[in-house]
PDB file of N, CA and C in Angstrom:
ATOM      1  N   UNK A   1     -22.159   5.491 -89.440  1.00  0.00           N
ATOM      2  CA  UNK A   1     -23.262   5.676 -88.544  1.00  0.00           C
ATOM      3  C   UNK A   1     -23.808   4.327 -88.081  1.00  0.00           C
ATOM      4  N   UNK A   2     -24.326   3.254 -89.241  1.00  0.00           N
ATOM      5  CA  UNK A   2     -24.217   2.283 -88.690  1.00  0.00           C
ATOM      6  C   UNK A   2     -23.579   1.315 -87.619  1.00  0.00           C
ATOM      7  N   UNK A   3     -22.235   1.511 -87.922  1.00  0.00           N
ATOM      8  CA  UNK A   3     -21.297   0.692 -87.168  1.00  0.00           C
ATOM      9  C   UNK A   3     -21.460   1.091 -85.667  1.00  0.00           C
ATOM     10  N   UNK A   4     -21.598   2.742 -85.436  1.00  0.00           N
ATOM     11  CA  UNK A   4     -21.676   3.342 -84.488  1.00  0.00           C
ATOM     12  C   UNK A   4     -23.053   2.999 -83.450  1.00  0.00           C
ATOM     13  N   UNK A   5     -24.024   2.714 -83.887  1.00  0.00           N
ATOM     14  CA  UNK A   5     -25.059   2.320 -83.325  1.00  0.00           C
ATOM     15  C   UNK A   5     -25.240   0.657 -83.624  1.00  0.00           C
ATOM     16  N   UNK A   6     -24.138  -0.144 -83.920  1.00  0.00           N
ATOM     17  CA  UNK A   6     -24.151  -1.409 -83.459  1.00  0.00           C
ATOM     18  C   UNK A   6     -23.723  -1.475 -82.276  1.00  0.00           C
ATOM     19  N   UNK A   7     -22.415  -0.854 -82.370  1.00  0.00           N
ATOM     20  CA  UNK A   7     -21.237  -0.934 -80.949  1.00  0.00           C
ATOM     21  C   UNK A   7     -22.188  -0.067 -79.861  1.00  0.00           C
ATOM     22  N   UNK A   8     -23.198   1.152 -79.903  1.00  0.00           N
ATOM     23  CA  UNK A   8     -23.807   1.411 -79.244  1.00  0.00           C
ATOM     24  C   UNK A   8     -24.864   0.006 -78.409  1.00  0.00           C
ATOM     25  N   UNK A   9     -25.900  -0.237 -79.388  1.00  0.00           N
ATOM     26  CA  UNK A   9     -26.591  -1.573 -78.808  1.00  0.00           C
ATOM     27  C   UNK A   9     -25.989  -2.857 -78.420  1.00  0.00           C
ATOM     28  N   UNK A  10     -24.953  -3.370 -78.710  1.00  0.00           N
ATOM     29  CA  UNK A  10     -24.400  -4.349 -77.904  1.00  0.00           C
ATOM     30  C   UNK A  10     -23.443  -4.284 -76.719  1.00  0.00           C
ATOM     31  N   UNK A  11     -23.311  -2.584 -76.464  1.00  0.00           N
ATOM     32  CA  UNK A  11     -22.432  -1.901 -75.506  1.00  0.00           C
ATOM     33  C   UNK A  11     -24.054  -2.229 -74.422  1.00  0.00           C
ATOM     34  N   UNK A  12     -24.930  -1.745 -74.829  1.00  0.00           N
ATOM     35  CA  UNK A  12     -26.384  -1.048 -73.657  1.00  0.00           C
ATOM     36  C   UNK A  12     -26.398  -2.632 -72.970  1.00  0.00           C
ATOM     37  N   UNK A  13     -26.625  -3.564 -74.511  1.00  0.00           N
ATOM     38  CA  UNK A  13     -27.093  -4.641 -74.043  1.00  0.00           C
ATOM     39  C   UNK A  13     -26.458  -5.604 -73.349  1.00  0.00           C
ATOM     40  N   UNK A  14     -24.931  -5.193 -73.215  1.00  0.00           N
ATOM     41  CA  UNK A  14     -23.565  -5.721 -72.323  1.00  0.00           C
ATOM     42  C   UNK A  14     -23.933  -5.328 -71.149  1.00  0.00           C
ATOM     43  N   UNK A  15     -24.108  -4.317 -70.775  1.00  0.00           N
ATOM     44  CA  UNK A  15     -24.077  -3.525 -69.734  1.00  0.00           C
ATOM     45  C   UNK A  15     -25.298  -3.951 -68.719  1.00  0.00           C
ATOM     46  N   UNK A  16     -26.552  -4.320 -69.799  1.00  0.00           N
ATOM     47  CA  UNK A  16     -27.899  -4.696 -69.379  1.00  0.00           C
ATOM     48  C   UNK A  16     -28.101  -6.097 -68.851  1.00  0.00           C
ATOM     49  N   UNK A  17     -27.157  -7.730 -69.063  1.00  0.00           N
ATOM     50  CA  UNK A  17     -26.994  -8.725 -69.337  1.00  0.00           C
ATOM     51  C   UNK A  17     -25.799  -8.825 -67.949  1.00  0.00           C
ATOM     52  N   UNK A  18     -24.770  -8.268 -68.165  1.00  0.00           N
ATOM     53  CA  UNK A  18     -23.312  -8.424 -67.269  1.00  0.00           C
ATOM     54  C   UNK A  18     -23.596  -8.196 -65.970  1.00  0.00           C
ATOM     55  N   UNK A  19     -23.676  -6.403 -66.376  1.00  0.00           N
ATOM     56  CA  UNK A  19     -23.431  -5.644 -65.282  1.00  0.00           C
ATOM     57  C   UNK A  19     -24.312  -5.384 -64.075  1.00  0.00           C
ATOM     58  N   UNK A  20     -25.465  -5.139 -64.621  1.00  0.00           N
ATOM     59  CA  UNK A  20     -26.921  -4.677 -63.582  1.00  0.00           C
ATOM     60  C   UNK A  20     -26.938  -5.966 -62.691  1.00  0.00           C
ATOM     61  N   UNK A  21     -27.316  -5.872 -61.476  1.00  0.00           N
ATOM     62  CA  UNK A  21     -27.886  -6.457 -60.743  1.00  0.00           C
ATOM     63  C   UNK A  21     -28.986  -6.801 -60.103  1.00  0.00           C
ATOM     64  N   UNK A  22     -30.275  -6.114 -60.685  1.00  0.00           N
ATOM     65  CA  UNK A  22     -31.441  -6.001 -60.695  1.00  0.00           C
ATOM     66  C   UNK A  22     -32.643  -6.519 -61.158  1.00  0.00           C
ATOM     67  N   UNK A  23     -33.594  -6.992 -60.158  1.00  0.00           N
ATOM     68  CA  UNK A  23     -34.766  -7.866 -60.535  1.00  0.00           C
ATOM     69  C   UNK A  23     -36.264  -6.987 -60.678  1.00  0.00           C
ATOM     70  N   UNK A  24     -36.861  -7.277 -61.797  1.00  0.00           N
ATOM     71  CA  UNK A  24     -38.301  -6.558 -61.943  1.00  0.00           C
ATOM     72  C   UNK A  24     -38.548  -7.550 -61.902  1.00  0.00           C
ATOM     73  N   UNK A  25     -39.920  -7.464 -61.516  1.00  0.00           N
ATOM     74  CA  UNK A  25     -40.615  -8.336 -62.113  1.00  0.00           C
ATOM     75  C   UNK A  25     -41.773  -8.210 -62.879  1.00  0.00           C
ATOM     76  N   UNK A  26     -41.526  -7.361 -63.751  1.00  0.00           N
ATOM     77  CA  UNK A  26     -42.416  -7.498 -65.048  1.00  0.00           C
ATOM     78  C   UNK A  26     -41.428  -7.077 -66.595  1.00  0.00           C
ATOM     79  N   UNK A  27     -40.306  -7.310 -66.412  1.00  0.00           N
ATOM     80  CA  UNK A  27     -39.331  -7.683 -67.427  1.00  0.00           C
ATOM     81  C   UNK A  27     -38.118  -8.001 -66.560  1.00  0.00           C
ATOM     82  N   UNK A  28     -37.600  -8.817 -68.009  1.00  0.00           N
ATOM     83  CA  UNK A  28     -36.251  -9.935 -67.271  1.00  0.00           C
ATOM     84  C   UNK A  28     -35.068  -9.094 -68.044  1.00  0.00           C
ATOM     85  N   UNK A  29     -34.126  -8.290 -67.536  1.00  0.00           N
ATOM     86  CA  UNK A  29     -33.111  -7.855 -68.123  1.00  0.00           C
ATOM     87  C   UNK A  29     -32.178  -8.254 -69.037  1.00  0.00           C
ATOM     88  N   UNK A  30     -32.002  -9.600 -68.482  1.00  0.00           N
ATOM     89  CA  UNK A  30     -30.662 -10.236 -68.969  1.00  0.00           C
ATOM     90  C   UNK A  30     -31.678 -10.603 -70.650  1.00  0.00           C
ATOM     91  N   UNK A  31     -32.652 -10.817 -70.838  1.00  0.00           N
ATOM     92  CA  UNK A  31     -33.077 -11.305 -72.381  1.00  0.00           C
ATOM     93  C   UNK A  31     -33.062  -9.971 -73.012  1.00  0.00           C
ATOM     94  N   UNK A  32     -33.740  -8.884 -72.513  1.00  0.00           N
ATOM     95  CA  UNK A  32     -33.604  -7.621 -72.793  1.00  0.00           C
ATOM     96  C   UNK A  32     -32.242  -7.412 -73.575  1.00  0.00           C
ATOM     97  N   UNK A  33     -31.030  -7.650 -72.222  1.00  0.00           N
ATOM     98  CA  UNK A  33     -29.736  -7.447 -72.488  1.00  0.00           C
ATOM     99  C   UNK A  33     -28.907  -8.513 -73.942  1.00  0.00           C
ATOM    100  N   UNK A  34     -29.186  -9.444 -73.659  1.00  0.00           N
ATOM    101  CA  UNK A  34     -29.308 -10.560 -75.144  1.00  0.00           C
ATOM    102  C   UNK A  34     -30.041 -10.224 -76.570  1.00  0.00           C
ATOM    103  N   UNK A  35     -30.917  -9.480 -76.095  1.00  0.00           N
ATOM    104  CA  UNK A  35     -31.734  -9.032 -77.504  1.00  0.00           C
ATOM    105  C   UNK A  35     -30.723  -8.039 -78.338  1.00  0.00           C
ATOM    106  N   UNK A  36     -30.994  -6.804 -77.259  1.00  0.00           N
ATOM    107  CA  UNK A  36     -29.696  -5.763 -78.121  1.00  0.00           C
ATOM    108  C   UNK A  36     -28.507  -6.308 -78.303  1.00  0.00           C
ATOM    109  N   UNK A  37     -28.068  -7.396 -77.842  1.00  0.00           N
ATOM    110  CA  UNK A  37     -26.529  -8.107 -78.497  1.00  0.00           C
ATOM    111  C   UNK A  37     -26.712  -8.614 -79.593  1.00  0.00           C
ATOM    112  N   UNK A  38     -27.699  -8.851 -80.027  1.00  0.00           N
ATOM    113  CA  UNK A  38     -27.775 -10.203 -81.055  1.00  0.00           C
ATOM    114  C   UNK A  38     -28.184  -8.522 -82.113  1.00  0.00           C
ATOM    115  N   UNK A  39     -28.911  -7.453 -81.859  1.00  0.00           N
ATOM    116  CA  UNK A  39     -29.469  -6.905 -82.698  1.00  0.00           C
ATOM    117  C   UNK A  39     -28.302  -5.442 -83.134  1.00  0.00           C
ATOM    118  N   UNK A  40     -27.450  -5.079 -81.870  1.00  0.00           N
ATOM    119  CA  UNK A  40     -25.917  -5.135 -82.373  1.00  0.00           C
ATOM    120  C   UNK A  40     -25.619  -5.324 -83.295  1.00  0.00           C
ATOM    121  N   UNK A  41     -25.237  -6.710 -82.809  1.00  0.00           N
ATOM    122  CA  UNK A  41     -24.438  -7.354 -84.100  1.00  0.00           C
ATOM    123  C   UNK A  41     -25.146  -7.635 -85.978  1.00  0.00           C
ATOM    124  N   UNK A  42     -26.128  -7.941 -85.338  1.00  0.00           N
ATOM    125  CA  UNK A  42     -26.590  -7.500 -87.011  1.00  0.00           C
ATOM    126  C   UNK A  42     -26.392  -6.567 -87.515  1.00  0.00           C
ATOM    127  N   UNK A  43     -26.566  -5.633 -86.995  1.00  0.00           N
ATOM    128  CA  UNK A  43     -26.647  -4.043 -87.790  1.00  0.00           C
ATOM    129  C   UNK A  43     -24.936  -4.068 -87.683  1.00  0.00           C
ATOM    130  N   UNK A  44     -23.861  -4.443 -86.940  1.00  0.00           N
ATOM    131  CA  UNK A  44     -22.719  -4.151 -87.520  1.00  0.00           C
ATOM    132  C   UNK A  44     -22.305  -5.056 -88.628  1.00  0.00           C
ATOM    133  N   UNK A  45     -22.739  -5.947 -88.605  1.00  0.00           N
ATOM    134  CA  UNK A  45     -22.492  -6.699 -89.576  1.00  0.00           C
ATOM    135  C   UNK A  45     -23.028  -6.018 -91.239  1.00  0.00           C
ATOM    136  N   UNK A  46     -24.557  -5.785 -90.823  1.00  0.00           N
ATOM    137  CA  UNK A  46     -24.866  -5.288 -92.000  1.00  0.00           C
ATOM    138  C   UNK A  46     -24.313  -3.844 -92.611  1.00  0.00           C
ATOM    139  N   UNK A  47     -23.706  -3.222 -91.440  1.00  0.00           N
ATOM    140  CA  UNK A  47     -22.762  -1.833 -91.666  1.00  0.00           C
ATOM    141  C   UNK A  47     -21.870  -2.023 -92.116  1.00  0.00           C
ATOM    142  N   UNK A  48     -21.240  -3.163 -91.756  1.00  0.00           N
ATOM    143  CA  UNK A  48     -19.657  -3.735 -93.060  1.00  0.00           C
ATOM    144  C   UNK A  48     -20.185  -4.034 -94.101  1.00  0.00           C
ATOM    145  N   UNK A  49     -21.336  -4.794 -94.395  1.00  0.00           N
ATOM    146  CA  UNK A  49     -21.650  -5.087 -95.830  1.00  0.00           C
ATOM    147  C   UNK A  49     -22.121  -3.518 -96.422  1.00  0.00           C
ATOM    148  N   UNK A  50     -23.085  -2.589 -96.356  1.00  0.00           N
ATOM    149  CA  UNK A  50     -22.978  -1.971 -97.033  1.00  0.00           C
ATOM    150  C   UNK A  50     -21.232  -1.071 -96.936  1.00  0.00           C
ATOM    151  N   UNK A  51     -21.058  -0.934 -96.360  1.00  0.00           N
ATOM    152  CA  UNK A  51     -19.217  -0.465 -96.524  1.00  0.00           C
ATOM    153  C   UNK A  51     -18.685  -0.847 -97.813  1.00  0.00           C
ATOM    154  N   UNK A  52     -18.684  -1.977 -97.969  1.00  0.00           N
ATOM    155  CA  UNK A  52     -18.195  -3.163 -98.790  1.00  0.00           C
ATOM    156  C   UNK A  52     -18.934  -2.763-100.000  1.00  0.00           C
ATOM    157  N   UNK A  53     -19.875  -3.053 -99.921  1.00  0.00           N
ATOM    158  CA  UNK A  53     -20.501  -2.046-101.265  1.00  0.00           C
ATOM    159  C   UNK A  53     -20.732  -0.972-101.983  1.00  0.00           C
ATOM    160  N   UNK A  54     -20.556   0.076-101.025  1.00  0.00           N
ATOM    161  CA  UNK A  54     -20.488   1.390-101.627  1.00  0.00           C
ATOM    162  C   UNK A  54     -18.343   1.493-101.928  1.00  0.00           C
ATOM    163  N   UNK A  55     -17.882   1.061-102.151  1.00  0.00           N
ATOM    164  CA  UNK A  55     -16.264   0.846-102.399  1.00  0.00           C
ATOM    165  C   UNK A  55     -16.096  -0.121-103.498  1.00  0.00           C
ATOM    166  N   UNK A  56     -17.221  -0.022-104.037  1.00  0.00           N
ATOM    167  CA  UNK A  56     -16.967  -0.861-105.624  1.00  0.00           C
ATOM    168  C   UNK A  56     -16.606   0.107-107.419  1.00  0.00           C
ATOM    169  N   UNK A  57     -15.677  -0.412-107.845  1.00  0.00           N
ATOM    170  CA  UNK A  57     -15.455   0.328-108.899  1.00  0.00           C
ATOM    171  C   UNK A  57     -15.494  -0.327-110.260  1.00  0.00           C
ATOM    172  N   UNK A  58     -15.912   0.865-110.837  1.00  0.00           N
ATOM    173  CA  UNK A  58     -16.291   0.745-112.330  1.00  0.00           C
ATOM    174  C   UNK A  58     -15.070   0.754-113.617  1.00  0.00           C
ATOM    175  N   UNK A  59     -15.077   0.175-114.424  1.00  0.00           N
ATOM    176  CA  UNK A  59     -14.342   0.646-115.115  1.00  0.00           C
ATOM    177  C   UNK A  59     -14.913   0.499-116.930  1.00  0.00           C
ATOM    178  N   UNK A  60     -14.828   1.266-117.328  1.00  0.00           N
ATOM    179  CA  UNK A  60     -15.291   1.078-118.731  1.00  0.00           C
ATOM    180  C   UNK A  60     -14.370   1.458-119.842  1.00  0.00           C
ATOM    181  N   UNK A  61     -14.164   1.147-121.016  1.00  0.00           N
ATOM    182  CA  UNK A  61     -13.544   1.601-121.795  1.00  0.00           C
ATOM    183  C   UNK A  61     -13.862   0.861-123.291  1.00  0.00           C
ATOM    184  N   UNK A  62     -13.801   1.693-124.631  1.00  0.00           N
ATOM    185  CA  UNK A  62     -14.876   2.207-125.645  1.00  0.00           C
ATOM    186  C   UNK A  62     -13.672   2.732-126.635  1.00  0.00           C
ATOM    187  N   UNK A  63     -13.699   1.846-127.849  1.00  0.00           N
ATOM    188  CA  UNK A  63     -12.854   1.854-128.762  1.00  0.00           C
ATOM    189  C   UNK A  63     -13.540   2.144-130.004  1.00  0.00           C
ATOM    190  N   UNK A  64     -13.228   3.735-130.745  1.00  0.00           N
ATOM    191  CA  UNK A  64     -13.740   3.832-131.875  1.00  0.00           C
ATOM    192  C   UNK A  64     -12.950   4.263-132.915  1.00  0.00           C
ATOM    193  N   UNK A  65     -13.220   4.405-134.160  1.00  0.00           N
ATOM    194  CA  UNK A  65     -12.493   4.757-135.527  1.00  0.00           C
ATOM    195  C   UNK A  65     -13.273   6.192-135.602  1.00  0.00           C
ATOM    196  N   UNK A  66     -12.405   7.196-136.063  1.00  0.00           N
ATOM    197  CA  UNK A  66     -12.258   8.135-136.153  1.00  0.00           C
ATOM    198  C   UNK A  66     -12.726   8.520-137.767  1.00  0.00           C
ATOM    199  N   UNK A  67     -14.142   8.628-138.018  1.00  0.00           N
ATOM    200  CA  UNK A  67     -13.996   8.855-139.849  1.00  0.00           C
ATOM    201  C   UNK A  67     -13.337   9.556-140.210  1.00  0.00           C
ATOM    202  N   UNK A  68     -12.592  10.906-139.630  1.00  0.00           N
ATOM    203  CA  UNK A  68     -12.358  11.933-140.911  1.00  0.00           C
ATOM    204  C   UNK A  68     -10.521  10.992-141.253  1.00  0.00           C
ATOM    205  N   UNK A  69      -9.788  10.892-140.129  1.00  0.00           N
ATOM    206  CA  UNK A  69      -8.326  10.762-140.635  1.00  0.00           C
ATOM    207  C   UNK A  69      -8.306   8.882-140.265  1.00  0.00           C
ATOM    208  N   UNK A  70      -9.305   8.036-139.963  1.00  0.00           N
ATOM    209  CA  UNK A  70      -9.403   6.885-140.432  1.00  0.00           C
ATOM    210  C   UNK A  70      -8.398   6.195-138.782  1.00  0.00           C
ATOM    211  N   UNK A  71      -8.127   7.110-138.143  1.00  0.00           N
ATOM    212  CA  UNK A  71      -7.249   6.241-136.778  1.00  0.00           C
ATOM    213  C   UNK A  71      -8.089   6.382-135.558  1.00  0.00           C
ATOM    214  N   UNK A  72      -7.576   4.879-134.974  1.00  0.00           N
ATOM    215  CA  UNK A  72      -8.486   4.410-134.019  1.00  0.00           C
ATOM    216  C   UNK A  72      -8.141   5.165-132.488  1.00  0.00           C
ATOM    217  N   UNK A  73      -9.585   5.591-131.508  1.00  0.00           N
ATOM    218  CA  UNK A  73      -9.574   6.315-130.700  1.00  0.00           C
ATOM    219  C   UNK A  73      -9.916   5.489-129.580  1.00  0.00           C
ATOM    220  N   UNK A  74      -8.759   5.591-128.446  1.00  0.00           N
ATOM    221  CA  UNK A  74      -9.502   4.888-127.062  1.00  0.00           C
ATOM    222  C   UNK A  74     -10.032   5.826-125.872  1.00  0.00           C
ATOM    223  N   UNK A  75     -10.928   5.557-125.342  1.00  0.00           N
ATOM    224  CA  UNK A  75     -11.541   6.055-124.206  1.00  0.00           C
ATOM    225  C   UNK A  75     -11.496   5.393-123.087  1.00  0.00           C
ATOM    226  N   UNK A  76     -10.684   5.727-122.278  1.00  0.00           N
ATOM    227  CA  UNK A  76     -11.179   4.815-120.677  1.00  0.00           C
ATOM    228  C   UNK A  76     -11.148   5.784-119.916  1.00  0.00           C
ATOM    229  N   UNK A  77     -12.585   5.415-118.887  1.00  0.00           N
ATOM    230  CA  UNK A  77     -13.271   5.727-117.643  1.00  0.00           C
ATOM    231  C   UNK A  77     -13.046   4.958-116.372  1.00  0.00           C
ATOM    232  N   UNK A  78     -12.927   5.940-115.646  1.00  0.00           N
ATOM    233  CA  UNK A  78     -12.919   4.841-114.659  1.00  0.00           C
ATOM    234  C   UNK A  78     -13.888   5.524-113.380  1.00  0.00           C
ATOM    235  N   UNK A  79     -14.634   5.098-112.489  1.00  0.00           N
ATOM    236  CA  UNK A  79     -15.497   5.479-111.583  1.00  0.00           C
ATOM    237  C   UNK A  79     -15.283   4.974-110.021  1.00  0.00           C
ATOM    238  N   UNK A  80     -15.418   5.364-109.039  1.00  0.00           N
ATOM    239  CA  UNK A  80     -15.032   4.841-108.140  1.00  0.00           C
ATOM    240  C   UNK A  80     -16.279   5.252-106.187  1.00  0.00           C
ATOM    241  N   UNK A  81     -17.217   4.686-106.929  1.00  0.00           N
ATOM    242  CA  UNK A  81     -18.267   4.856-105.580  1.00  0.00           C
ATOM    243  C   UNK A  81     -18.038   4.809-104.404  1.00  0.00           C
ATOM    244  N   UNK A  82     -18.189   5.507-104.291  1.00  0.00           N
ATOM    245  CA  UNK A  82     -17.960   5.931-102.372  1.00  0.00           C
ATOM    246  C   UNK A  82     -16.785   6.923-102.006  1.00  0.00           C
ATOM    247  N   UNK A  83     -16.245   6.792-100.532  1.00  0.00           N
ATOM    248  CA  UNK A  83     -15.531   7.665-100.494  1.00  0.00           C
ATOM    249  C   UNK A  83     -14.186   6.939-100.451  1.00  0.00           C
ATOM    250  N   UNK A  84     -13.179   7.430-100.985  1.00  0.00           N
ATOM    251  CA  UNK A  84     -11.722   6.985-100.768  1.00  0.00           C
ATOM    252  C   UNK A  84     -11.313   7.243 -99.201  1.00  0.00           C
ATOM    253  N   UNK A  85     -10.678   5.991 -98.672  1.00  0.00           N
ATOM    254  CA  UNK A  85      -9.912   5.894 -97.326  1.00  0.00           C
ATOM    255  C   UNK A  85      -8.424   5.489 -97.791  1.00  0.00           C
ATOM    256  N   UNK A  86      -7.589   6.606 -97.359  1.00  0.00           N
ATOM    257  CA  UNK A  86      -6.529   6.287 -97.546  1.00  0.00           C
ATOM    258  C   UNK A  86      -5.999   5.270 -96.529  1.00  0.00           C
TER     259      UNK A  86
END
């Protein structure tokens, strides 16, 4: 969702900066159009970092002795946050 509404705001603000040809004069487009680029790109940027973070994995594993027959028992876990992309 993120990523999607970066490429959205630096698409508006391309479009707002490039393309238009139009003068108000009580706002200047092209900074308008520069703002949502720059604010774009943050949010895609910050949409790869959380990406990047929710794709982190755990792993644990927990070694014990068994009182009644005296032999040693292993346990491994493993966890894996987020969603798998094949």
């Amino acid at each position: 969702m993120s990523l999607g509404l970066g490429i959205f705001l630096f698409a508006v603000g391309a479009i707002l900066t490039f393309a238009l040809d139009v003068s108000l004069s009580w706002i200047n487009l092209d900074i308008v159009g520069y703002i949502l680029m720059l604010a774009g790109a943050v949010v895609i940027v910050l949409g790869i970092v959380l990406i990047a973070r929710r794709r982190s994995a755990m792993s644990t594993s927990q070694t014990t002795v068994d009182p009644a027959t005296g032999s040693r028992v292993t346990r491994n876990e493993s966890t894996t946050s987020g969603d798998d992309v094949v």
